[in-house]
N, C-alpha and C. Protein backbone atom coordinates (compact mmCIF):
# COMPACT_ATOMS: atom_id res chain seq x y z
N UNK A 1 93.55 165.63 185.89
CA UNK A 1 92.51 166.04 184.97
C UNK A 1 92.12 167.48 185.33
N UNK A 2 91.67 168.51 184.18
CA UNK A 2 91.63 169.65 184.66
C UNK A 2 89.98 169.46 184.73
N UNK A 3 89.50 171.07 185.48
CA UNK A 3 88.31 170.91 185.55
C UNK A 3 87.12 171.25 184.39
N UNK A 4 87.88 171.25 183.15
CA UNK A 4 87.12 171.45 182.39
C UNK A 4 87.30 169.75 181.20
N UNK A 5 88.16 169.18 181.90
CA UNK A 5 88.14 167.87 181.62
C UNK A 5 87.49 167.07 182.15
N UNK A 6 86.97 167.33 183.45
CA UNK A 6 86.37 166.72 184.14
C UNK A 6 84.81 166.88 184.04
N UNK A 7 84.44 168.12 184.06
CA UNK A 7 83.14 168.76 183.09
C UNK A 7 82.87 168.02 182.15
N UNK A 8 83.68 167.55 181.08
CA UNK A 8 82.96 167.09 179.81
C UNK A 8 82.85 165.43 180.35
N UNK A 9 83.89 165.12 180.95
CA UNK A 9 83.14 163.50 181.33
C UNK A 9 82.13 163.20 182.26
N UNK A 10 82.19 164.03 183.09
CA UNK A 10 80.79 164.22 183.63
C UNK A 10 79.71 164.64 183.10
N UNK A 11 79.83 165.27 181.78
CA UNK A 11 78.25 165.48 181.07
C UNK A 11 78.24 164.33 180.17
N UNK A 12 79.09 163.90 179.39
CA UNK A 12 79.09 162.60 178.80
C UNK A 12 78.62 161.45 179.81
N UNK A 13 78.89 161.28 181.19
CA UNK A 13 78.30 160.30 181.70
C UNK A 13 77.39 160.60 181.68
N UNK A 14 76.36 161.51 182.30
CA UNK A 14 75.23 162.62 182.34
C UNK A 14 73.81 161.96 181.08
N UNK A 15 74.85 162.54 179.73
CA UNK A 15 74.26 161.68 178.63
C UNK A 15 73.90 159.87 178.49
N UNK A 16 74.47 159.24 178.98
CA UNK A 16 74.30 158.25 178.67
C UNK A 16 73.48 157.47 179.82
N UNK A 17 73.73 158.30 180.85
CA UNK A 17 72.89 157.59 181.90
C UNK A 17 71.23 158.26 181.40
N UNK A 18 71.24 159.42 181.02
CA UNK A 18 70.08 159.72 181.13
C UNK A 18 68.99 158.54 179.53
N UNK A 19 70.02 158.37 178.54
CA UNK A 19 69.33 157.43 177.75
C UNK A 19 69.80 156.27 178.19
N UNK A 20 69.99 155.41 179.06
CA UNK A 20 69.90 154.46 179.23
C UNK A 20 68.77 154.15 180.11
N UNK A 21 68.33 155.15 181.22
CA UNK A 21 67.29 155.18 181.82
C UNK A 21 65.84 155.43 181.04
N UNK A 22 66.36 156.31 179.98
CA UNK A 22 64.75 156.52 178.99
C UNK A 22 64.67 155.48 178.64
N UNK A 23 65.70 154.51 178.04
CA UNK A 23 65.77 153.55 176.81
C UNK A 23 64.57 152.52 177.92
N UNK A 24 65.73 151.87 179.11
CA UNK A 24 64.81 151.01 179.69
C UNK A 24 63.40 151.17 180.62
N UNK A 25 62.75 152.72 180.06
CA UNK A 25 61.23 153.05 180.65
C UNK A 25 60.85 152.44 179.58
N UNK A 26 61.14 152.79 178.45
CA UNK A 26 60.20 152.93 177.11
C UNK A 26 60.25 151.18 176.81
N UNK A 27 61.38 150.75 177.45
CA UNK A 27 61.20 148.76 177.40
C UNK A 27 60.23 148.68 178.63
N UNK A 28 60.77 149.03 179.55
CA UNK A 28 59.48 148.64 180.42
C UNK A 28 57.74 148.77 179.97
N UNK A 29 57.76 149.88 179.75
CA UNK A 29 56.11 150.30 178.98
C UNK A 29 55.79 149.22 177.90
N UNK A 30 56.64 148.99 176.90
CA UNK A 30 55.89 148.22 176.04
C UNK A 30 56.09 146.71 176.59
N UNK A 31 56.59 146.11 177.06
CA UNK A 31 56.81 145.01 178.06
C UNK A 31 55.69 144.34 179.26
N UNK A 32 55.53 145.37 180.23
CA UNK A 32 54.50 145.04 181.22
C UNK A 32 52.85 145.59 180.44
N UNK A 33 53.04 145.82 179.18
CA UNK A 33 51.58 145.83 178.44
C UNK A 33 51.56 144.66 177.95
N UNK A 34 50.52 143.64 178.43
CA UNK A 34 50.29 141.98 177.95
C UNK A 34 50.19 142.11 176.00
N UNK A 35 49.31 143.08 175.30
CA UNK A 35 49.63 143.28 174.13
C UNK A 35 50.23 143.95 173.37
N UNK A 36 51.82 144.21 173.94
CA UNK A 36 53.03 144.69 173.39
C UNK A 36 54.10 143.74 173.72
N UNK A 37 54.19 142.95 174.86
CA UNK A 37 55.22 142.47 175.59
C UNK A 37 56.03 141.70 174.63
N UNK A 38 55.70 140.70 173.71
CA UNK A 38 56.32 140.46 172.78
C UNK A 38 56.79 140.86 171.40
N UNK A 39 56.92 142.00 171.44
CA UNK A 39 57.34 142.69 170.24
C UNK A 39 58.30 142.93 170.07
N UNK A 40 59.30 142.62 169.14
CA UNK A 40 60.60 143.22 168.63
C UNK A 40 61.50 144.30 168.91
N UNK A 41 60.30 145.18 169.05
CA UNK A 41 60.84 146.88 169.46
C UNK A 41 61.40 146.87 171.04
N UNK A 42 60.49 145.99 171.59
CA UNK A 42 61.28 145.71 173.07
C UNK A 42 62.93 145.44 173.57
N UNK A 43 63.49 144.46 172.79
CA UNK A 43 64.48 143.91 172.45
C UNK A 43 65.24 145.63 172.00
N UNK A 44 65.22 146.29 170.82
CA UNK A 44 66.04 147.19 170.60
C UNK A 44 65.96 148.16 171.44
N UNK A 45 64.97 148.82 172.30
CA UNK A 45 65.24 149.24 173.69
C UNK A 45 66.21 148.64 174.63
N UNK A 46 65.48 147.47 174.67
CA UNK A 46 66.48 146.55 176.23
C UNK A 46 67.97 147.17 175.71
N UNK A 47 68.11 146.63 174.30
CA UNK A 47 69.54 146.50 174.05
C UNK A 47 70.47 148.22 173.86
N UNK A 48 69.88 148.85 173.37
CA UNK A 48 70.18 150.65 173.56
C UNK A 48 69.95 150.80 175.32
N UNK A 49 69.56 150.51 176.45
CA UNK A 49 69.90 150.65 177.50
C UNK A 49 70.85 150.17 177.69
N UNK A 50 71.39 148.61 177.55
CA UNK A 50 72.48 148.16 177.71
C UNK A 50 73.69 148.36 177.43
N UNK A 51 73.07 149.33 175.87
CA UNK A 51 74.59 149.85 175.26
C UNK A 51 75.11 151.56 175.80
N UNK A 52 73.87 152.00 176.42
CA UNK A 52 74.40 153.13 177.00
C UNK A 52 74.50 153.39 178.50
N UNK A 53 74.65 152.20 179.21
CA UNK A 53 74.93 151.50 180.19
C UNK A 53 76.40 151.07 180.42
N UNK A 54 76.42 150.34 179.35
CA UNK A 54 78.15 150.36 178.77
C UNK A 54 79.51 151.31 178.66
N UNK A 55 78.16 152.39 178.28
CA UNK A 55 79.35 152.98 178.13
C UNK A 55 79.12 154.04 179.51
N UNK A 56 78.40 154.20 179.69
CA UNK A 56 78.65 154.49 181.99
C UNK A 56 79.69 153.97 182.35
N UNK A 57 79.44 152.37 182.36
CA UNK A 57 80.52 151.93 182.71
C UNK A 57 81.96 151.91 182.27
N UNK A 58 82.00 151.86 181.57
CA UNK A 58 83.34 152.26 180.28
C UNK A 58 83.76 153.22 181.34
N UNK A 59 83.15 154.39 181.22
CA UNK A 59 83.87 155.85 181.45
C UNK A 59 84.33 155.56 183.25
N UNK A 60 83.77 154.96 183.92
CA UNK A 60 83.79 154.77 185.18
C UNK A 60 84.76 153.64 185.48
N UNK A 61 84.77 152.62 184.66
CA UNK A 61 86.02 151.80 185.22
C UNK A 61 86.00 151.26 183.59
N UNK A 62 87.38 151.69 183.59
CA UNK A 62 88.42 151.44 182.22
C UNK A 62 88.54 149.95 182.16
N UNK A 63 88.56 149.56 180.78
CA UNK A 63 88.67 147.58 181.05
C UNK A 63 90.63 148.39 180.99
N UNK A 64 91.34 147.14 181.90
CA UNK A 64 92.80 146.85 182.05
C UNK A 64 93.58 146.95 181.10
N UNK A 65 94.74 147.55 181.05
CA UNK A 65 95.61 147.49 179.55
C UNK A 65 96.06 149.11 179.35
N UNK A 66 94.52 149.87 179.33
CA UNK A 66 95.13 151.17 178.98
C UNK A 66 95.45 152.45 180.51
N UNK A 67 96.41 152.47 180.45
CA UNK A 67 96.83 153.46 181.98
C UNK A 67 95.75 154.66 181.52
N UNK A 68 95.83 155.51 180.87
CA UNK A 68 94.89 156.50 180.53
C UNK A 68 93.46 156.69 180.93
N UNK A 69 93.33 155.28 180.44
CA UNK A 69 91.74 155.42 180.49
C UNK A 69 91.73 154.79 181.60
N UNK A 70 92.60 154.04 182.67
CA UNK A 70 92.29 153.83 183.80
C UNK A 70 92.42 155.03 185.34
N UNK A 71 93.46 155.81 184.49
CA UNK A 71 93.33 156.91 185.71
C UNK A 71 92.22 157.86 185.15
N UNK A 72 91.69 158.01 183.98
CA UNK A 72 90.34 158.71 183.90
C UNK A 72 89.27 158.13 184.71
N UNK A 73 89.24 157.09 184.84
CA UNK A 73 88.30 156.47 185.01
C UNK A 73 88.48 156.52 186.86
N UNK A 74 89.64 156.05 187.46
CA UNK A 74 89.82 156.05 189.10
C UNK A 74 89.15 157.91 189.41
N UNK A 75 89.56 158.99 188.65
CA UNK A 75 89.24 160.19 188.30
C UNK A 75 87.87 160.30 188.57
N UNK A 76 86.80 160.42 187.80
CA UNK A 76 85.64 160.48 187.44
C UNK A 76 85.12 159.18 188.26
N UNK A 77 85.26 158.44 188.51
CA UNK A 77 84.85 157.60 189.64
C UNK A 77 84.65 158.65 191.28
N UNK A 78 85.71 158.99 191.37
CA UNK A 78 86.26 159.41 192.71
C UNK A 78 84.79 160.63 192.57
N UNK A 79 85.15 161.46 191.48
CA UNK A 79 84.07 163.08 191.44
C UNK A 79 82.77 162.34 191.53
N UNK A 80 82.34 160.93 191.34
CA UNK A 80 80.93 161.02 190.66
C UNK A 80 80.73 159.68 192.29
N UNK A 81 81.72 160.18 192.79
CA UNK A 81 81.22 158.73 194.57
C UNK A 81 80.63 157.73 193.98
N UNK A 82 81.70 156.75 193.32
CA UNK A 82 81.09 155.77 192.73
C UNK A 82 82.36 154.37 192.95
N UNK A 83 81.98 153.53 193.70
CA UNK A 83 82.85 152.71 194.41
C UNK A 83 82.92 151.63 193.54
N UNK A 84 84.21 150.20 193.49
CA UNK A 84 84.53 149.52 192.80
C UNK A 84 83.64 148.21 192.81
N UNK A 85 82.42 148.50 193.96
CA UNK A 85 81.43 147.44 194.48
C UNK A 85 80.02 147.95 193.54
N UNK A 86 80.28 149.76 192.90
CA UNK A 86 79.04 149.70 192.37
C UNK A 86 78.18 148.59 191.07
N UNK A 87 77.25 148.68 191.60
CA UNK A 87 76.76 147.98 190.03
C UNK A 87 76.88 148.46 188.56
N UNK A 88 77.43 149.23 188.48
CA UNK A 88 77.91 150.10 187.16
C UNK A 88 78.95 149.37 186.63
N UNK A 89 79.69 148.56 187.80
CA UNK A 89 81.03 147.75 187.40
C UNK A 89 80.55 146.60 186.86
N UNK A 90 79.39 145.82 186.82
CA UNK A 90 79.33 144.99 186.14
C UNK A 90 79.23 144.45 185.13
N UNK A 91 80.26 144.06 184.50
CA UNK A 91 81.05 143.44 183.08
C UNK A 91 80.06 142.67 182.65
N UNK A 92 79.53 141.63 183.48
CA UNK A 92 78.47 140.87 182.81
C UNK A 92 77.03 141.60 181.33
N UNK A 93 76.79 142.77 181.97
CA UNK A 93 75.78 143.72 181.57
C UNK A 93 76.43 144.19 180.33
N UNK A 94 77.53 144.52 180.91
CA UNK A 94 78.65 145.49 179.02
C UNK A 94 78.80 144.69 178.40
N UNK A 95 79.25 143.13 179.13
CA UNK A 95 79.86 141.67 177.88
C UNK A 95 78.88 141.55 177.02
N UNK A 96 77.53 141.62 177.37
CA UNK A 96 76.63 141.19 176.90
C UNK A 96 76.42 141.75 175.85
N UNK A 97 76.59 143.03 175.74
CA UNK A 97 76.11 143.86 174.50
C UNK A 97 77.73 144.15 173.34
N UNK A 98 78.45 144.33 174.05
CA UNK A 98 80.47 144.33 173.51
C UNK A 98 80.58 142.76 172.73
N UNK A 99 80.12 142.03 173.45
CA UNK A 99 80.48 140.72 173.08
C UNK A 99 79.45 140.00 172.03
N UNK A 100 78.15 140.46 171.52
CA UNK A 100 77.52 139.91 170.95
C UNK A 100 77.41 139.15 169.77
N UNK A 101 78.54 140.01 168.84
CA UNK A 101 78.69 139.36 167.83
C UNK A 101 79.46 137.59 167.87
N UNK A 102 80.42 137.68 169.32
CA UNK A 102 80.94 136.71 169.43
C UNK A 102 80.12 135.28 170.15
N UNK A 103 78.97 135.83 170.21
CA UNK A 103 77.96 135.09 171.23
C UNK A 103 76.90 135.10 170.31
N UNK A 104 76.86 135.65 169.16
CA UNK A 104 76.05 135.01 168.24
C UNK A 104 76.52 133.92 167.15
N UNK A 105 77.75 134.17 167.05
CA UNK A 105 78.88 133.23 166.24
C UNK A 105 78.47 131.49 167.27
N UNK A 106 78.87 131.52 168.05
CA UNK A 106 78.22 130.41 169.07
C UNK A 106 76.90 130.00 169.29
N UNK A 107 75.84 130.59 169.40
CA UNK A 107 74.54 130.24 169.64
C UNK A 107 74.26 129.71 168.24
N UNK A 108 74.43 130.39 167.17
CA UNK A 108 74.34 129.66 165.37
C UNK A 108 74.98 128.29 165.04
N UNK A 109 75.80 128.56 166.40
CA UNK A 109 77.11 127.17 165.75
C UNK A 109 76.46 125.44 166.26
N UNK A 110 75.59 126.13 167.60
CA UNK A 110 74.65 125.02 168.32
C UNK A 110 73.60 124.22 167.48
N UNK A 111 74.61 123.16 167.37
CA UNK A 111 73.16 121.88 166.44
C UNK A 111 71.74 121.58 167.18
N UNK A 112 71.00 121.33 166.77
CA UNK A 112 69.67 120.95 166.98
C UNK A 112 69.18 121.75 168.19
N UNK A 113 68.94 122.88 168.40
CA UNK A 113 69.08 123.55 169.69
C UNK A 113 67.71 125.03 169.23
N UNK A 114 67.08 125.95 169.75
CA UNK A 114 66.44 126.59 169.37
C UNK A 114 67.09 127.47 169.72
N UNK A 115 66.92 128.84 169.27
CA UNK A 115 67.21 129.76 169.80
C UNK A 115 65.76 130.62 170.53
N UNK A 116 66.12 131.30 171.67
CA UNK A 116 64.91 130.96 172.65
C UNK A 116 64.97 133.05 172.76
N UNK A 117 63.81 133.59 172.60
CA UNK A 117 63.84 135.35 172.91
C UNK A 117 62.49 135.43 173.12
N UNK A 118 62.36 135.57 174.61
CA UNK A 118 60.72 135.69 175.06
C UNK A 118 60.81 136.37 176.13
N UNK A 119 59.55 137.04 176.71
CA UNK A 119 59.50 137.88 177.70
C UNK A 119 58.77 137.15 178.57
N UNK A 120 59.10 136.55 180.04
CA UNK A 120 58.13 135.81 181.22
C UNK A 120 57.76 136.65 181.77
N UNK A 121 56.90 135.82 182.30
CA UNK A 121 55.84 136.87 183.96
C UNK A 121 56.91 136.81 184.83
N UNK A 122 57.37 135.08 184.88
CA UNK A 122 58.20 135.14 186.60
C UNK A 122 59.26 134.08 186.13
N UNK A 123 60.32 133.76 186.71
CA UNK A 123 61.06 132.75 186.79
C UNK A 123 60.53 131.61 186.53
N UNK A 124 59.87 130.95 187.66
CA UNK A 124 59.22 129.81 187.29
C UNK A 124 59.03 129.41 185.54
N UNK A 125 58.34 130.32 185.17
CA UNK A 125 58.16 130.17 183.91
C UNK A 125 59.15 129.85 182.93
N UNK A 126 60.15 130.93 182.87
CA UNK A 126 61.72 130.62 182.29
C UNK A 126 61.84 128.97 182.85
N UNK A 127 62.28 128.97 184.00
CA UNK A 127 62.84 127.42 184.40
C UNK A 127 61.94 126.10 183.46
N UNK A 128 60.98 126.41 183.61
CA UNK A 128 59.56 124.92 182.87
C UNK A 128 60.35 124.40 181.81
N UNK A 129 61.31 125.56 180.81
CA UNK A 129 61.64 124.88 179.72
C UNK A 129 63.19 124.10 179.90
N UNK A 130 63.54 123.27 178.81
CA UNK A 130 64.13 122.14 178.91
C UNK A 130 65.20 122.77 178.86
N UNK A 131 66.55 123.15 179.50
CA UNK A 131 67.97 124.22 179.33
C UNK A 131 68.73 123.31 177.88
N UNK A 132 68.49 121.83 177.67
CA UNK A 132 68.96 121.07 176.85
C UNK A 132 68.75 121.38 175.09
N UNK A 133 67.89 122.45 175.28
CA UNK A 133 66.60 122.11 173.89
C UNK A 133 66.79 123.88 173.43
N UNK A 134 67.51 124.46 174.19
CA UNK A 134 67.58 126.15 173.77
C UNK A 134 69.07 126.38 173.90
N UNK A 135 69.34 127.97 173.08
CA UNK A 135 70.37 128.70 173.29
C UNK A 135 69.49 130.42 173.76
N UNK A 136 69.74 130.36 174.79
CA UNK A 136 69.18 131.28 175.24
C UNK A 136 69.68 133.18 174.55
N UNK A 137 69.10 133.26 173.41
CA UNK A 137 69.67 134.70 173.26
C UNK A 137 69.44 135.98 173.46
N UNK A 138 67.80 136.25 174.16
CA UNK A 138 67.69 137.18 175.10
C UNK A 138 66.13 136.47 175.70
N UNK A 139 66.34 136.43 177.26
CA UNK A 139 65.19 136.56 177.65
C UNK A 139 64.93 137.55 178.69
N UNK A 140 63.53 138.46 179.48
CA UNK A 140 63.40 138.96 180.32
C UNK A 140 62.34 138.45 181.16
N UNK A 141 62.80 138.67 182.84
CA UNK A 141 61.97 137.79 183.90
C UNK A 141 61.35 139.41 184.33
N UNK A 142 59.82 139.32 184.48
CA UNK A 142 59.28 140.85 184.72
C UNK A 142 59.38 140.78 185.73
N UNK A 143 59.04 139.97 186.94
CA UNK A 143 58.73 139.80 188.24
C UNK A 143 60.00 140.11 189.26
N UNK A 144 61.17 139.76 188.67
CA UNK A 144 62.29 139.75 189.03
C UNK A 144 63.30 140.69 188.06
N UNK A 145 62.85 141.25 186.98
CA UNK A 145 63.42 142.25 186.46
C UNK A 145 64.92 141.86 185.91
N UNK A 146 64.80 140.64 185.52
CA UNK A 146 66.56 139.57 185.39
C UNK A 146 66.30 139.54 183.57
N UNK A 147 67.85 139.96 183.16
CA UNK A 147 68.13 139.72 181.73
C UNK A 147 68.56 138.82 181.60
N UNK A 148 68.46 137.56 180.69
CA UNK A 148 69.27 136.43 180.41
C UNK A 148 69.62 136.04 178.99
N UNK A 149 71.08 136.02 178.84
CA UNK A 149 71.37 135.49 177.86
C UNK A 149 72.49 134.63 177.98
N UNK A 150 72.68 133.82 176.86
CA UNK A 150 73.64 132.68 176.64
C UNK A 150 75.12 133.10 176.61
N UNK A 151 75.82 132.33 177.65
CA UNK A 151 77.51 132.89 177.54
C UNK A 151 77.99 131.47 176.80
N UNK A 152 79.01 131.63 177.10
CA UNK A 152 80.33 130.30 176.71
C UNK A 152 80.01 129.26 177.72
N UNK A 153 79.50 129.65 178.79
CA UNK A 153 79.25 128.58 180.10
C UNK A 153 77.66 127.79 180.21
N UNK A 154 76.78 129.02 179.33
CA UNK A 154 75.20 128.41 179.86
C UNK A 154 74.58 130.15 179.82
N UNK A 155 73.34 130.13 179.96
CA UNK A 155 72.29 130.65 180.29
C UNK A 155 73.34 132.10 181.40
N UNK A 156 73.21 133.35 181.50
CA UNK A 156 73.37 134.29 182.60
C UNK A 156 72.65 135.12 182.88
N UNK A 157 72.26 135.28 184.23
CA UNK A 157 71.15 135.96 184.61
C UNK A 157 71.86 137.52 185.21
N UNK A 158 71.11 138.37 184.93
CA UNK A 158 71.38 139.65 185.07
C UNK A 158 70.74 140.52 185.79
N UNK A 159 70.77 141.03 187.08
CA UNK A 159 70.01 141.89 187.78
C UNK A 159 69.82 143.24 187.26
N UNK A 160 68.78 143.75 186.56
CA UNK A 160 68.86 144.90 186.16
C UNK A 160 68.59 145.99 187.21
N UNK A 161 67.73 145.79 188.25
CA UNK A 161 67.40 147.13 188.90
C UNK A 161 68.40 147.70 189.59
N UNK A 162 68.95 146.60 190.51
CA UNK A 162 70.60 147.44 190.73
C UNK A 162 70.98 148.59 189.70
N UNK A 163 71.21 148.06 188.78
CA UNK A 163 71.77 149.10 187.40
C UNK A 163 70.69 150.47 187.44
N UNK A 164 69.58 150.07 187.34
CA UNK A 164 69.05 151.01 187.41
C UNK A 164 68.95 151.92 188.71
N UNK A 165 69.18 151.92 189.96
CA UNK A 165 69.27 152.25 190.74
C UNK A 165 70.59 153.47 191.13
N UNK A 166 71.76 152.46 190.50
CA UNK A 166 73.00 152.75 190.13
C UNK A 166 72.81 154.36 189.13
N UNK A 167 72.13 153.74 188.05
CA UNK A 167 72.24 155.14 187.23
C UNK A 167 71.22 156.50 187.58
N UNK A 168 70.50 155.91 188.23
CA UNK A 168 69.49 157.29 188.69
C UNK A 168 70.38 157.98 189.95
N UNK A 169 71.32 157.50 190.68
CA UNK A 169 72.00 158.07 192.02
C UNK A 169 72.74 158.83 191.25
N UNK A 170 73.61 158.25 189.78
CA UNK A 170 74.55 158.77 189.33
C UNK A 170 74.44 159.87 187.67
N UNK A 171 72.87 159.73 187.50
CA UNK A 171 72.08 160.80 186.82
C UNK A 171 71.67 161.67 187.93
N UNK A 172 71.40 161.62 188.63
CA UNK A 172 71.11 162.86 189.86
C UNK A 172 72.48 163.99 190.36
N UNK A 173 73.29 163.09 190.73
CA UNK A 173 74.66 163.64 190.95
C UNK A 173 75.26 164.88 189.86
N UNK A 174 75.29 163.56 188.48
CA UNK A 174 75.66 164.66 187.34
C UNK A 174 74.87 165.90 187.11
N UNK A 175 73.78 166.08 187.30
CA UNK A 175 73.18 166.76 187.52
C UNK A 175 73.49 168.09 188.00
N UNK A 176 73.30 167.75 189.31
CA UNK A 176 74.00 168.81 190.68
C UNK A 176 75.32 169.19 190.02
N UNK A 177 76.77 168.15 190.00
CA UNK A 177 77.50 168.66 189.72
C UNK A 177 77.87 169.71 188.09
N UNK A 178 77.07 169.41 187.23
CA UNK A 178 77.08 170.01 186.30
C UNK A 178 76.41 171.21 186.27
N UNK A 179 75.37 171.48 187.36
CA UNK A 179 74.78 173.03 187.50
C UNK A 179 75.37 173.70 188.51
N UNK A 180 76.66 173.25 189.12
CA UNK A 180 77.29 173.72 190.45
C UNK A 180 78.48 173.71 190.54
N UNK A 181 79.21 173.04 189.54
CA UNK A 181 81.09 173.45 188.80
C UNK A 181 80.96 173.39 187.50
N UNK A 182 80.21 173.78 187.10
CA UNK A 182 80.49 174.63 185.67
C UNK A 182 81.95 175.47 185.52
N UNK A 183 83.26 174.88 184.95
CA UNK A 183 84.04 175.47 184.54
C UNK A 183 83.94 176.56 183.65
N UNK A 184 83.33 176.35 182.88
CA UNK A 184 82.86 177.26 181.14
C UNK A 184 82.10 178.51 181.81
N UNK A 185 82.25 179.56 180.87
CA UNK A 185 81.91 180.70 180.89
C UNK A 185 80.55 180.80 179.78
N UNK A 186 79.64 180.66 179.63
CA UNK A 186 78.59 180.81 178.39
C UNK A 186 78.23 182.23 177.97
N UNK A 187 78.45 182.42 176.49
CA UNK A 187 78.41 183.48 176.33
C UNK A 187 77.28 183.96 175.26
């Protein structure tokens, strides 16, 4: 990869980390306010973090199949010190939002079953209800900061702060490296 190839995927990661981090303040804010927490608008935040989360990850580890986008990705991994253990790698977080349409095709298909989208204080709370009696299609645990939604298997719980942790090391980085190998000449 040249270094002005490498420049643009590093500001493209740059971009997406930095709205995925706005996306999930602006969920957090209306969320941990007791008279916002259930509002709609929450949900299309959560889910615009998730989707530009996705594509972090995307750019950082290629799904299997395409050589291209997998040596871009071993590439821009390597420049941005980002290991195959990071939480950026987790598929669970991208399936969720990549896969939705196919995970709504299923949760609709569930007879007598509710479909369940609420925001808890804590776990406990999530657990009280009956796992028999819902299809879980988004919930959030505040206390524990866990996304859950319904797979092919049941209910999956999702650690978000990792992620977030993940993208602020790797919004900081882009950063530095984008004000400190600037290939381009600006004129």
């Amino acid at each position: 990869m040249t270094p002005e190839q490498l420049h643009i995927y590093t500001e493209e990661t740059y971009i997406h980390a930095q709205l995925a981090l706005s996306n999930y303040q602006t969920f957090r804010n209306i969320v941990d306010n007791p008279d916002t927490r259930q509002h709609k608008e929450a949900w299309m935040y959560l889910q615009s973090f998730l989707s530009h989360f996705g594509m972090v990850s995307k750019l950082l580890f290629a799904p299997t199949g395409n050589r291209r986008a997998k040596d871009r990705a071993t590439e821009l991994s390597a420049h941005l010190e980002t290991s195959n253990v990071s939480a950026l790698n987790n598929r669970d977080a991208r399936n969720a939002v990549e896969h939705l349409d196919e995970r709504m095709d299923n949760w609709l298909d569930a007879d007598h079953k509710g479909i369940l989208e609420n925001i808890f204080e804590a776990e406990k709370d999530f657990a009280y209800l009956s796992p028999d009696r819902w299809i879980v299609r988004r919930v959030f645990i505040l206390a524990e900061s866990l996304f859950v939604t319904e797979e092919r298997e049941g209910p999956k719980k999702m650690e978000i702060l990792p992620l977030i942790e993940e993208l602020n090391r790797l919004n900081d980085l882009c950063y530095l490296k984008l004000n400190s190998e600037n290939p381009y000449y600006i004129i």
